[in-house]
PDB file of N, CA and C in Angstrom:
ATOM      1  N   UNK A   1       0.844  -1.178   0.000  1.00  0.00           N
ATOM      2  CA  UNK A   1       0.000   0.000   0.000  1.00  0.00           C
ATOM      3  C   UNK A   1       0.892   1.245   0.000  1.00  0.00           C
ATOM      4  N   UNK A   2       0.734   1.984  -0.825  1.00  0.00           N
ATOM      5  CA  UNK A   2       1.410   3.409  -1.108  1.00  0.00           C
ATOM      6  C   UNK A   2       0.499   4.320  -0.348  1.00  0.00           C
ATOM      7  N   UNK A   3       1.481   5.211   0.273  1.00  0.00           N
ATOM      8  CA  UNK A   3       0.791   6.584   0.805  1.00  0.00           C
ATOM      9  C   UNK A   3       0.484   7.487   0.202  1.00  0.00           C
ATOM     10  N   UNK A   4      -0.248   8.142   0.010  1.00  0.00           N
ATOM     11  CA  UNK A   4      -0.437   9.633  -0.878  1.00  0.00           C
ATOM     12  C   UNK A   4       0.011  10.719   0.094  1.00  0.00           C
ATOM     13  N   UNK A   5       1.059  11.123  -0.907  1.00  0.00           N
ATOM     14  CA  UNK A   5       2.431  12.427  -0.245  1.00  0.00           C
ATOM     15  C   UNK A   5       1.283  13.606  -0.256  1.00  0.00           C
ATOM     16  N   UNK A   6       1.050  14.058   0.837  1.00  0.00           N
ATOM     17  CA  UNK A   6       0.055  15.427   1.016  1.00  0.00           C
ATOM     18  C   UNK A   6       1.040  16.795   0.493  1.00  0.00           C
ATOM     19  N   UNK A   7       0.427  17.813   0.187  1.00  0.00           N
ATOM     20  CA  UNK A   7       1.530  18.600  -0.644  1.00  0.00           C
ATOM     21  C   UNK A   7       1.177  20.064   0.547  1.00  0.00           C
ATOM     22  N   UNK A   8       2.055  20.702   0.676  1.00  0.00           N
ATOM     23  CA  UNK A   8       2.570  22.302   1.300  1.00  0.00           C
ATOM     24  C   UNK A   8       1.867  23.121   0.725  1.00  0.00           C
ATOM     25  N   UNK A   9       1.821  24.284   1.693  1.00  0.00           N
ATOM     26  CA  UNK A   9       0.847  25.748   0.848  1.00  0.00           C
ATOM     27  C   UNK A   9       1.847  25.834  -0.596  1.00  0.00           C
ATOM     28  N   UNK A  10       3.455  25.858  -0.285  1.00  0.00           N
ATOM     29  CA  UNK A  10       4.146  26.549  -1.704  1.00  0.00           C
ATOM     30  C   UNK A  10       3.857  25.334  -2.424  1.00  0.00           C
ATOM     31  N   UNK A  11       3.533  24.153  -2.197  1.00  0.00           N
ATOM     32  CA  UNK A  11       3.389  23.205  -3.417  1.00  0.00           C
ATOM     33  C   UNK A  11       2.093  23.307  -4.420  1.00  0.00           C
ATOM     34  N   UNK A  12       1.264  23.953  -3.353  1.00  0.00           N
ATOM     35  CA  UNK A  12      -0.418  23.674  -3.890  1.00  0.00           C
ATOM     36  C   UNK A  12      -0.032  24.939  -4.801  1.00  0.00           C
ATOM     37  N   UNK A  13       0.552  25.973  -4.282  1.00  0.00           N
ATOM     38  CA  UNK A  13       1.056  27.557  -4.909  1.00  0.00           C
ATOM     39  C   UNK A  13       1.734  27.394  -6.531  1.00  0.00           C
ATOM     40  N   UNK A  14       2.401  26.456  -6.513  1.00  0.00           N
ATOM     41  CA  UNK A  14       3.106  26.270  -7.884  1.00  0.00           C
ATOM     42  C   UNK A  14       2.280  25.499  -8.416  1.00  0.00           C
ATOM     43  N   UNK A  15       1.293  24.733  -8.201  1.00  0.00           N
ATOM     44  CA  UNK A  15       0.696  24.188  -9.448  1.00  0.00           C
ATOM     45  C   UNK A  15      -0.477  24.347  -9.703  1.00  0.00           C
ATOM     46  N   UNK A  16      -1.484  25.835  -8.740  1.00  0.00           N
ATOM     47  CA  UNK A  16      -2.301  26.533  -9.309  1.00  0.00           C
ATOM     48  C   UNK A  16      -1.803  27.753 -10.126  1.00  0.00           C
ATOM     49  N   UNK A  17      -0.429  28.048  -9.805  1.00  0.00           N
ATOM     50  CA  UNK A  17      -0.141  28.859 -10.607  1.00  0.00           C
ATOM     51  C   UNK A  17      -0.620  30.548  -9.434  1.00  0.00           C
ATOM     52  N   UNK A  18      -1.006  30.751  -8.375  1.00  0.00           N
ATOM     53  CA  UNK A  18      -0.959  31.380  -7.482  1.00  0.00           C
ATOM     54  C   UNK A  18      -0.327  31.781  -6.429  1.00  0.00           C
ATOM     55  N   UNK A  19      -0.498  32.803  -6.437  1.00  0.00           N
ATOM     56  CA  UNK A  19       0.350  33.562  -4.651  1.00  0.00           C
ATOM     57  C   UNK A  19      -0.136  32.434  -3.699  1.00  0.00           C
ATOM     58  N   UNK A  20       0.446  31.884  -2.306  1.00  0.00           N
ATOM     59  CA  UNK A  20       0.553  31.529  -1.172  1.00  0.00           C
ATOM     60  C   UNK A  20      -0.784  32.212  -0.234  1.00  0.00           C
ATOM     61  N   UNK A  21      -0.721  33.720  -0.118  1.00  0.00           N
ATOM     62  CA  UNK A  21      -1.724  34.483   0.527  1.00  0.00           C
ATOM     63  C   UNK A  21      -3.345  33.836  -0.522  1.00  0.00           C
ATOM     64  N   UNK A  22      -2.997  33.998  -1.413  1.00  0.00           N
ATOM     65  CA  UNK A  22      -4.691  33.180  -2.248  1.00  0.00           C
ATOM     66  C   UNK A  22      -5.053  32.123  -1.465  1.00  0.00           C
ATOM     67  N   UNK A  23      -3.935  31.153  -1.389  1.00  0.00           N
ATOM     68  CA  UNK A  23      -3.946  29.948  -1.922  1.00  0.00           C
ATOM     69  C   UNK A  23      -4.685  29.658   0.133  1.00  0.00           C
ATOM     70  N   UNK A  24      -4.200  30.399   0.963  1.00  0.00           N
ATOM     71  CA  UNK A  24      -4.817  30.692   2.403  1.00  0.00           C
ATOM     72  C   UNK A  24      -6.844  31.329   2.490  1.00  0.00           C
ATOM     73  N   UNK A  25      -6.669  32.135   1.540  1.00  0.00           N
ATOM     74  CA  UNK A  25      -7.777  32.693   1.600  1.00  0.00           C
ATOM     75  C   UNK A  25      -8.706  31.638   0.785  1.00  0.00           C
ATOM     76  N   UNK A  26      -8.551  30.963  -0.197  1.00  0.00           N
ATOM     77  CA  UNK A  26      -9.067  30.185  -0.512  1.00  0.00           C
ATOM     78  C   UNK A  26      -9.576  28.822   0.422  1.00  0.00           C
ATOM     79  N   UNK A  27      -8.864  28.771   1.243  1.00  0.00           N
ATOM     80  CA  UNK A  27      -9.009  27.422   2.021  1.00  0.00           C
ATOM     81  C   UNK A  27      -9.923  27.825   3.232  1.00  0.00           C
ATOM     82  N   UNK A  28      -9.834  29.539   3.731  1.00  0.00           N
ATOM     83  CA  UNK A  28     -10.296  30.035   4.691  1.00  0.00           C
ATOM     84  C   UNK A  28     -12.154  30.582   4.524  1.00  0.00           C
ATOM     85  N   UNK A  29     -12.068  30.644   2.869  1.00  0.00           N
ATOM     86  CA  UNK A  29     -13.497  30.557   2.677  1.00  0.00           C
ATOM     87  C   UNK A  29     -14.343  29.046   1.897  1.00  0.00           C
ATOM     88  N   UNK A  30     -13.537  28.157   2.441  1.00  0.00           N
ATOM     89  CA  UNK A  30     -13.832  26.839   2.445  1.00  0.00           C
ATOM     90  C   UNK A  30     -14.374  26.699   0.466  1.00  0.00           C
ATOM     91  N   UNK A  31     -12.897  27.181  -0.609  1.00  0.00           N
ATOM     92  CA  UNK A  31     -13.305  26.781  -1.586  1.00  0.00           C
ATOM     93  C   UNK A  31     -12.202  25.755  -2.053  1.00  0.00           C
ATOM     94  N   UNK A  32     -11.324  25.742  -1.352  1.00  0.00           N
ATOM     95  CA  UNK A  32     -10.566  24.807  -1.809  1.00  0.00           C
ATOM     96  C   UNK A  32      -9.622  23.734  -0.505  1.00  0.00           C
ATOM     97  N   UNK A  33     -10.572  22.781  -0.607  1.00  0.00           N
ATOM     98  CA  UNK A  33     -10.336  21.715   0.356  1.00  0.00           C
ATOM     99  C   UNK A  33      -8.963  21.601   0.765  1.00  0.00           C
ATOM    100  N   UNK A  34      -8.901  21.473   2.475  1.00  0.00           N
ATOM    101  CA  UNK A  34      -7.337  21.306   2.815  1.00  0.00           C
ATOM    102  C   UNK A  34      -7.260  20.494   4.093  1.00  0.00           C
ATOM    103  N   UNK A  35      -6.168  19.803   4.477  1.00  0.00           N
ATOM    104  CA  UNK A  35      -6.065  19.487   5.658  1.00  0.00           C
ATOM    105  C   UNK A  35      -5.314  19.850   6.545  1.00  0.00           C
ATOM    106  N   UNK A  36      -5.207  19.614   7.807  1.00  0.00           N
ATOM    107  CA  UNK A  36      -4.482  20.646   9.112  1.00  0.00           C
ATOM    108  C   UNK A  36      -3.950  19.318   9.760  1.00  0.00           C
ATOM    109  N   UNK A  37      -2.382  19.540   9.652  1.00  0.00           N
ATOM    110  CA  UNK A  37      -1.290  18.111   9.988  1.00  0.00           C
ATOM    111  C   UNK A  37      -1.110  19.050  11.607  1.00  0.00           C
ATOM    112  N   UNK A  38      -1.645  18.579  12.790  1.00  0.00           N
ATOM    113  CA  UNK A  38      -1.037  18.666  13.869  1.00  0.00           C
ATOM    114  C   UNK A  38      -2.069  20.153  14.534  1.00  0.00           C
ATOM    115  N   UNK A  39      -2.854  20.292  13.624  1.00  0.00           N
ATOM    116  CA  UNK A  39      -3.950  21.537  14.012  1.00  0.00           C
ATOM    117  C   UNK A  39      -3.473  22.981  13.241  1.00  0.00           C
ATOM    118  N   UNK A  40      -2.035  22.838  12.839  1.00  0.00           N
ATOM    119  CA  UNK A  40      -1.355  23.964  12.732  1.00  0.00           C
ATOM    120  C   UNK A  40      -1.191  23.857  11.036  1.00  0.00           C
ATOM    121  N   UNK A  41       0.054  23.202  10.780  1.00  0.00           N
ATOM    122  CA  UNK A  41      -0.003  22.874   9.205  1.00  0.00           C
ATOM    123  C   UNK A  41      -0.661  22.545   8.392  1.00  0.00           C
ATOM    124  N   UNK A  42      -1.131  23.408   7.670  1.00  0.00           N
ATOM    125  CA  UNK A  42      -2.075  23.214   5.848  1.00  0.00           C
ATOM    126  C   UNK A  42      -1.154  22.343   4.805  1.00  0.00           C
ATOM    127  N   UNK A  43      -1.895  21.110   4.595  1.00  0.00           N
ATOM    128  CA  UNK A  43      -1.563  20.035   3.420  1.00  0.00           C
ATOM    129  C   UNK A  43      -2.766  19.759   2.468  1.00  0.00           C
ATOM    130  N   UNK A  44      -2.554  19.349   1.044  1.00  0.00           N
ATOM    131  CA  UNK A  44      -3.650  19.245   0.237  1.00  0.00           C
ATOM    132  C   UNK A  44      -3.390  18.205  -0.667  1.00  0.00           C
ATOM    133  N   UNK A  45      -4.026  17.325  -1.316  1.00  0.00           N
ATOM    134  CA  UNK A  45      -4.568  15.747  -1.551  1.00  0.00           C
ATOM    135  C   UNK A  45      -3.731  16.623  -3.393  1.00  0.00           C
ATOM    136  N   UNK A  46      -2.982  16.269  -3.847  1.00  0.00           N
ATOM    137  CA  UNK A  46      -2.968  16.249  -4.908  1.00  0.00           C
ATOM    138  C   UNK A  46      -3.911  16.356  -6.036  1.00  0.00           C
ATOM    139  N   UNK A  47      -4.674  15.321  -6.012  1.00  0.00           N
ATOM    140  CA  UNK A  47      -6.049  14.802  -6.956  1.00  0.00           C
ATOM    141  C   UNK A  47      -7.245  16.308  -6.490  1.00  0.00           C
ATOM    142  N   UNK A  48      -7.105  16.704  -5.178  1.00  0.00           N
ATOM    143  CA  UNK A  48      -8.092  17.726  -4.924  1.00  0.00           C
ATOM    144  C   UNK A  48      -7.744  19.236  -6.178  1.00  0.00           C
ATOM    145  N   UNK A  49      -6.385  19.404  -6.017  1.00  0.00           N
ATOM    146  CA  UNK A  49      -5.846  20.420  -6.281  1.00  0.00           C
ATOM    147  C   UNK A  49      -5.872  20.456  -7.875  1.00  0.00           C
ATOM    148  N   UNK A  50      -5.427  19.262  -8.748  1.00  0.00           N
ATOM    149  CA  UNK A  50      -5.913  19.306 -10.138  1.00  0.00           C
ATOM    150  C   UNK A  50      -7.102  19.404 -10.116  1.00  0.00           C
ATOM    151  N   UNK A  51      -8.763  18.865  -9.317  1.00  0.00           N
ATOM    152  CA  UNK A  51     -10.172  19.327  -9.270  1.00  0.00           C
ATOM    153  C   UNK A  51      -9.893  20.823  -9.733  1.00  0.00           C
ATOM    154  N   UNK A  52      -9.889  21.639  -8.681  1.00  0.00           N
ATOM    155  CA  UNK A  52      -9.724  22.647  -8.323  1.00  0.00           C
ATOM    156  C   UNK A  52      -9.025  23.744  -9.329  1.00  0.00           C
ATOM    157  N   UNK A  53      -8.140  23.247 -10.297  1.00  0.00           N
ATOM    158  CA  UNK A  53      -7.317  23.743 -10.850  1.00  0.00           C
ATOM    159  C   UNK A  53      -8.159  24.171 -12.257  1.00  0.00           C
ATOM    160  N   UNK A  54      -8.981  23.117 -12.616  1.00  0.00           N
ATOM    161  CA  UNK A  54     -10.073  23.100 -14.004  1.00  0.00           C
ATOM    162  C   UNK A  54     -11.160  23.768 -13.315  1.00  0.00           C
ATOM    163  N   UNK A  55     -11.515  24.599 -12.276  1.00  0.00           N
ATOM    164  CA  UNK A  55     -12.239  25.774 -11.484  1.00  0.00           C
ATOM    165  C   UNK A  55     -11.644  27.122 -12.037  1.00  0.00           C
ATOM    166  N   UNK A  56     -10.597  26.783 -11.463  1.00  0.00           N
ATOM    167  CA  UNK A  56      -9.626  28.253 -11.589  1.00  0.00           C
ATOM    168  C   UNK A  56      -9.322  28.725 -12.797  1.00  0.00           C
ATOM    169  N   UNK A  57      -9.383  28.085 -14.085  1.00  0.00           N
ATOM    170  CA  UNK A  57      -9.597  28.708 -15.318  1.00  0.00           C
ATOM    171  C   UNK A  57     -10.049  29.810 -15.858  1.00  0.00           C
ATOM    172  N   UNK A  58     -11.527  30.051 -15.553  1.00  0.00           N
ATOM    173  CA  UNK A  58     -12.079  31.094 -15.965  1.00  0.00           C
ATOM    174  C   UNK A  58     -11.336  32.505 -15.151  1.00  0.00           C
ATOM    175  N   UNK A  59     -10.664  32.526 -13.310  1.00  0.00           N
ATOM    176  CA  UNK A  59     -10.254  33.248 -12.832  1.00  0.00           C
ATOM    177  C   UNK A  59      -9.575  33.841 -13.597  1.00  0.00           C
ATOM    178  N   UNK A  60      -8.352  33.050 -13.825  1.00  0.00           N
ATOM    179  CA  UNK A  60      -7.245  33.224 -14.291  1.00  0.00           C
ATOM    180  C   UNK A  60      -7.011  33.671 -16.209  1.00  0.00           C
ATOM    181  N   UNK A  61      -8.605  33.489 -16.568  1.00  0.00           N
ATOM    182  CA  UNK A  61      -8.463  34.501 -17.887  1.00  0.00           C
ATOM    183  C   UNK A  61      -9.365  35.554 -17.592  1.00  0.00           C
ATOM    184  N   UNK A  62     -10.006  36.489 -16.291  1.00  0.00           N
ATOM    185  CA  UNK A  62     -10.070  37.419 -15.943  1.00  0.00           C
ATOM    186  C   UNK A  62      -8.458  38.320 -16.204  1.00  0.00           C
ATOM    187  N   UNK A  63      -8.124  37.436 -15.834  1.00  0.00           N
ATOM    188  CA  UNK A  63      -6.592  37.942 -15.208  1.00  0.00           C
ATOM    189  C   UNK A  63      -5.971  38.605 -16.795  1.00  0.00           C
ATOM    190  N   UNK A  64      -5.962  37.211 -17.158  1.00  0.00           N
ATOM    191  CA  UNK A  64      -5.787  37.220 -19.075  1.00  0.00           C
ATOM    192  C   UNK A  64      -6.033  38.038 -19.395  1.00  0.00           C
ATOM    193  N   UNK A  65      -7.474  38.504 -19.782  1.00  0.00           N
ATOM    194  CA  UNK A  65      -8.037  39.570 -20.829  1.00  0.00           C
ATOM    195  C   UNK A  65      -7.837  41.192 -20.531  1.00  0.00           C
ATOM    196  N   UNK A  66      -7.105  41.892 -19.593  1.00  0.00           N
ATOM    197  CA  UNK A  66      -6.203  42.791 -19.418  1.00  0.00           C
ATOM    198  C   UNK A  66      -5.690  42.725 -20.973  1.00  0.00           C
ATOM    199  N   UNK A  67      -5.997  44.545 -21.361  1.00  0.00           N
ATOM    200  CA  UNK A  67      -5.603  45.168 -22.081  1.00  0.00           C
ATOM    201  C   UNK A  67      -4.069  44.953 -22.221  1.00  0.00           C
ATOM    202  N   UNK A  68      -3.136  45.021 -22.972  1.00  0.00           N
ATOM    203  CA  UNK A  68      -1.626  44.918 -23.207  1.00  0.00           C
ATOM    204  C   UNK A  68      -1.653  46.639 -23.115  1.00  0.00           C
ATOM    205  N   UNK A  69      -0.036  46.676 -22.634  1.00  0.00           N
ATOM    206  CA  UNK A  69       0.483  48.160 -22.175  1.00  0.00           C
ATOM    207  C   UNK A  69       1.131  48.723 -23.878  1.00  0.00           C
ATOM    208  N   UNK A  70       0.789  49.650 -24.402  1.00  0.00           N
ATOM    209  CA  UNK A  70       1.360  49.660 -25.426  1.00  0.00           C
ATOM    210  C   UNK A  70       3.005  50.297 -25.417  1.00  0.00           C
ATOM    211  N   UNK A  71       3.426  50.213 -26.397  1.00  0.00           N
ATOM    212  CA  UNK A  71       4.592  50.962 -26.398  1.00  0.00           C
ATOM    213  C   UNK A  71       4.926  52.656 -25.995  1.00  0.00           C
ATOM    214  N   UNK A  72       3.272  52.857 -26.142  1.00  0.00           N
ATOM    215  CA  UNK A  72       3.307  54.811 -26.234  1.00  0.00           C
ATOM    216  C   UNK A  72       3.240  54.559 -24.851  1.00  0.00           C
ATOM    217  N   UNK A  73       2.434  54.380 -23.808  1.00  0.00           N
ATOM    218  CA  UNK A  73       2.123  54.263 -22.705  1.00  0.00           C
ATOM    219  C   UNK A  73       3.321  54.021 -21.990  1.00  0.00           C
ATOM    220  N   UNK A  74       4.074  53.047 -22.220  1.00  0.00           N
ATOM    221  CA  UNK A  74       5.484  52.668 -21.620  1.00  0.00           C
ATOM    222  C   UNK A  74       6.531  53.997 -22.114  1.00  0.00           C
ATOM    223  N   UNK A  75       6.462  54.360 -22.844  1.00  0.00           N
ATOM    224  CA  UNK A  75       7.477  55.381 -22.880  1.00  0.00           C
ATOM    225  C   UNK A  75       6.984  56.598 -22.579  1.00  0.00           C
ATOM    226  N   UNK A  76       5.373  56.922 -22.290  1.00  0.00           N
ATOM    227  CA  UNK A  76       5.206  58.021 -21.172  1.00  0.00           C
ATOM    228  C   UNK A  76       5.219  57.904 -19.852  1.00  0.00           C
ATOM    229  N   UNK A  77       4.827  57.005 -19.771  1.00  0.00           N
ATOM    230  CA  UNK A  77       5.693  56.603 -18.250  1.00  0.00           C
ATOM    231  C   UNK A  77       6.997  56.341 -17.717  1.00  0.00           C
ATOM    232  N   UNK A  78       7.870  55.972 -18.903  1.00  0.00           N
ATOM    233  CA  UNK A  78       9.421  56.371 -18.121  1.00  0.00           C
ATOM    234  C   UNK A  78       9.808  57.590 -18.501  1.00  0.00           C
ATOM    235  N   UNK A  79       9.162  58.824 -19.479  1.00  0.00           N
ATOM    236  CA  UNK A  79       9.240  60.055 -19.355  1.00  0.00           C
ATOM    237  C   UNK A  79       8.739  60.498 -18.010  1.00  0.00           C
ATOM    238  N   UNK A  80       7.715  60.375 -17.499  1.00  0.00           N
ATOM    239  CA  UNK A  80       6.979  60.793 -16.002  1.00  0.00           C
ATOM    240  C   UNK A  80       7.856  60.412 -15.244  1.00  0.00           C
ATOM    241  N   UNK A  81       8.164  59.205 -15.085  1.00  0.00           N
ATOM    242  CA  UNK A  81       9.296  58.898 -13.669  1.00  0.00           C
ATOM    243  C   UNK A  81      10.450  59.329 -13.698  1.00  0.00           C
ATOM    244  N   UNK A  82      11.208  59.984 -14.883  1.00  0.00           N
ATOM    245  CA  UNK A  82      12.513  59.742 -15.440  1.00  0.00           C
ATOM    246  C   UNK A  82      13.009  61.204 -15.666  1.00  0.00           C
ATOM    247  N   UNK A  83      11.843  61.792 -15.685  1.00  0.00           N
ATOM    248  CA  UNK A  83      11.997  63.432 -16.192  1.00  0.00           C
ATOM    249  C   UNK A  83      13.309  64.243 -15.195  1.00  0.00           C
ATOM    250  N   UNK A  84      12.969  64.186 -13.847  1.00  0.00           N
ATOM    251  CA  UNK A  84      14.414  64.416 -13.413  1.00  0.00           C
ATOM    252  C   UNK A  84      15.901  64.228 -13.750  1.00  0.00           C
ATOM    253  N   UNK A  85      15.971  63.219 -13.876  1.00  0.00           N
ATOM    254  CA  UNK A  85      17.288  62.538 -14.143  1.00  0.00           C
ATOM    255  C   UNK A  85      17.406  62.840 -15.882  1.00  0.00           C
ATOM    256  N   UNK A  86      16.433  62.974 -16.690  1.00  0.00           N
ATOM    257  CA  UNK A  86      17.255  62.990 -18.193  1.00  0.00           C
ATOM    258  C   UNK A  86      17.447  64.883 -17.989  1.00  0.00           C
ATOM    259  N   UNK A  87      16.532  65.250 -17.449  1.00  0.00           N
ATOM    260  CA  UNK A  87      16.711  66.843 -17.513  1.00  0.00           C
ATOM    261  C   UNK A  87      18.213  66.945 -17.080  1.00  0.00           C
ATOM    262  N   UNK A  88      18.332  66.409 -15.705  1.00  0.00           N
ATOM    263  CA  UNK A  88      19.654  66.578 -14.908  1.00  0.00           C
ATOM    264  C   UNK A  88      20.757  66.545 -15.746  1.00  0.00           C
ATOM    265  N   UNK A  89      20.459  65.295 -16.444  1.00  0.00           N
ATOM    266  CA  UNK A  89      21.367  64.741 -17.249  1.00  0.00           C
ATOM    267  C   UNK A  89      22.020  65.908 -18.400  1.00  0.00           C
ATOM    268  N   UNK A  90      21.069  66.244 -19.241  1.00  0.00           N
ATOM    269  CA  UNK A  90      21.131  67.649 -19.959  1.00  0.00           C
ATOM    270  C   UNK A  90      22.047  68.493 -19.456  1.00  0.00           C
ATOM    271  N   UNK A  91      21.620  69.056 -18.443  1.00  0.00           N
ATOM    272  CA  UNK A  91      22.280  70.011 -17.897  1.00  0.00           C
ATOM    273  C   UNK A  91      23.975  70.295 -17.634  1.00  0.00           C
ATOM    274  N   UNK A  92      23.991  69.106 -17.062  1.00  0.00           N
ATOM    275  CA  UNK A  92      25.107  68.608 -16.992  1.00  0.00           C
ATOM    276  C   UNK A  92      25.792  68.231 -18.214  1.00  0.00           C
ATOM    277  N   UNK A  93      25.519  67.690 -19.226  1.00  0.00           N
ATOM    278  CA  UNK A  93      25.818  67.601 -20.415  1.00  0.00           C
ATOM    279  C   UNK A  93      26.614  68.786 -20.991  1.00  0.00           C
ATOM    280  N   UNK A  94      25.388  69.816 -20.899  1.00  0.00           N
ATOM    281  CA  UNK A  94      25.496  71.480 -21.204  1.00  0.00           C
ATOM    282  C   UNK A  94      26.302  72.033 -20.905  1.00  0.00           C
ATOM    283  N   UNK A  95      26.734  72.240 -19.611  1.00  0.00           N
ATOM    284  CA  UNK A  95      27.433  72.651 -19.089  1.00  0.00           C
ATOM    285  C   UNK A  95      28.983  72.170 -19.106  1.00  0.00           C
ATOM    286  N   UNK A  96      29.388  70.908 -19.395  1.00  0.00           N
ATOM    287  CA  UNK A  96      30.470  70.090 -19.523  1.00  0.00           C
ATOM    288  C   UNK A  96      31.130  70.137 -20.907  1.00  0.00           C
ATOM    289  N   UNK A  97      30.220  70.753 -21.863  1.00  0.00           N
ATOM    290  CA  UNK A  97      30.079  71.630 -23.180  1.00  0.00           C
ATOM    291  C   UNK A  97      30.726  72.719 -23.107  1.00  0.00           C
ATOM    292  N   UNK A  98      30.195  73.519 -22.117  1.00  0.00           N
ATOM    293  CA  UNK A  98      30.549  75.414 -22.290  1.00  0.00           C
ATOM    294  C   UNK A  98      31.965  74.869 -21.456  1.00  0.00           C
ATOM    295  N   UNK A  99      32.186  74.916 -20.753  1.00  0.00           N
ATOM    296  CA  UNK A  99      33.421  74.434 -20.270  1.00  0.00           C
ATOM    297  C   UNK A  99      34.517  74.123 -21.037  1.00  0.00           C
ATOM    298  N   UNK A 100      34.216  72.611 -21.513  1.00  0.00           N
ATOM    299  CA  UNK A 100      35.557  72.381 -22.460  1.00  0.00           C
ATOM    300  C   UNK A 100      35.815  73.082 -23.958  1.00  0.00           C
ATOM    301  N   UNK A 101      34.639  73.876 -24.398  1.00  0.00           N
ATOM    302  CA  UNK A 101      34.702  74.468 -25.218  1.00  0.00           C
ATOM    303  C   UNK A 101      35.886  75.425 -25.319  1.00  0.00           C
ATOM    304  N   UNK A 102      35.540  76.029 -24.369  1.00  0.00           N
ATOM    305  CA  UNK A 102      36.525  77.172 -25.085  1.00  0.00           C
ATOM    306  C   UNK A 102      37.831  76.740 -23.977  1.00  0.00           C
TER     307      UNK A 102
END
């Protein structure tokens, strides 16, 4: 007779493909079956967790169908964060100019 190896929060975590904190809250609103080794430690049945996993599909193309960031968007945003430092940069540039110039 073989035992069935009960699996860890980070195990159940890597093969839903989820954060650890989910993978708690999930068990805490009793949607995804778990057991308690010693009252304290959370373990989960393998076979439960693939169930569970053909659930989590539709979640996880919520997640999916997020708009893509375009290229314009990404490069106004490292203009917004960045604006200091390329200005700075300039300046300094400028100035390292008039200097060795003459």
């Amino acid at each position: 007779m073989v035992e069935e190896r009960l699996l860890t929060v980070r195990d159940a975590s890597s093969i839903l493909g989820i954060s650890e904190k989910e993978i708690l809250e999930l068990v805490e609103t009793n949607r995804l079956p778990a057991y308690r080794v010693g009252g304290v430690y959370l373990r989960f049945k393998r076979e439960q967790l693939d169930n569970f996993k053909t659930t989590l599909k539709p979640y996880s193309a919520k997640i999916a169908s997020h708009p893509k960031i375009t290229f314009r968007e990404k490069l106004s945003d490292f203009f917004y964060f960045y604006d200091f430092y390329l200005l700075s940069a300039l300046i300094v540039l400028f100035i390292l100019i008039v200097i060795f110039h003459y």
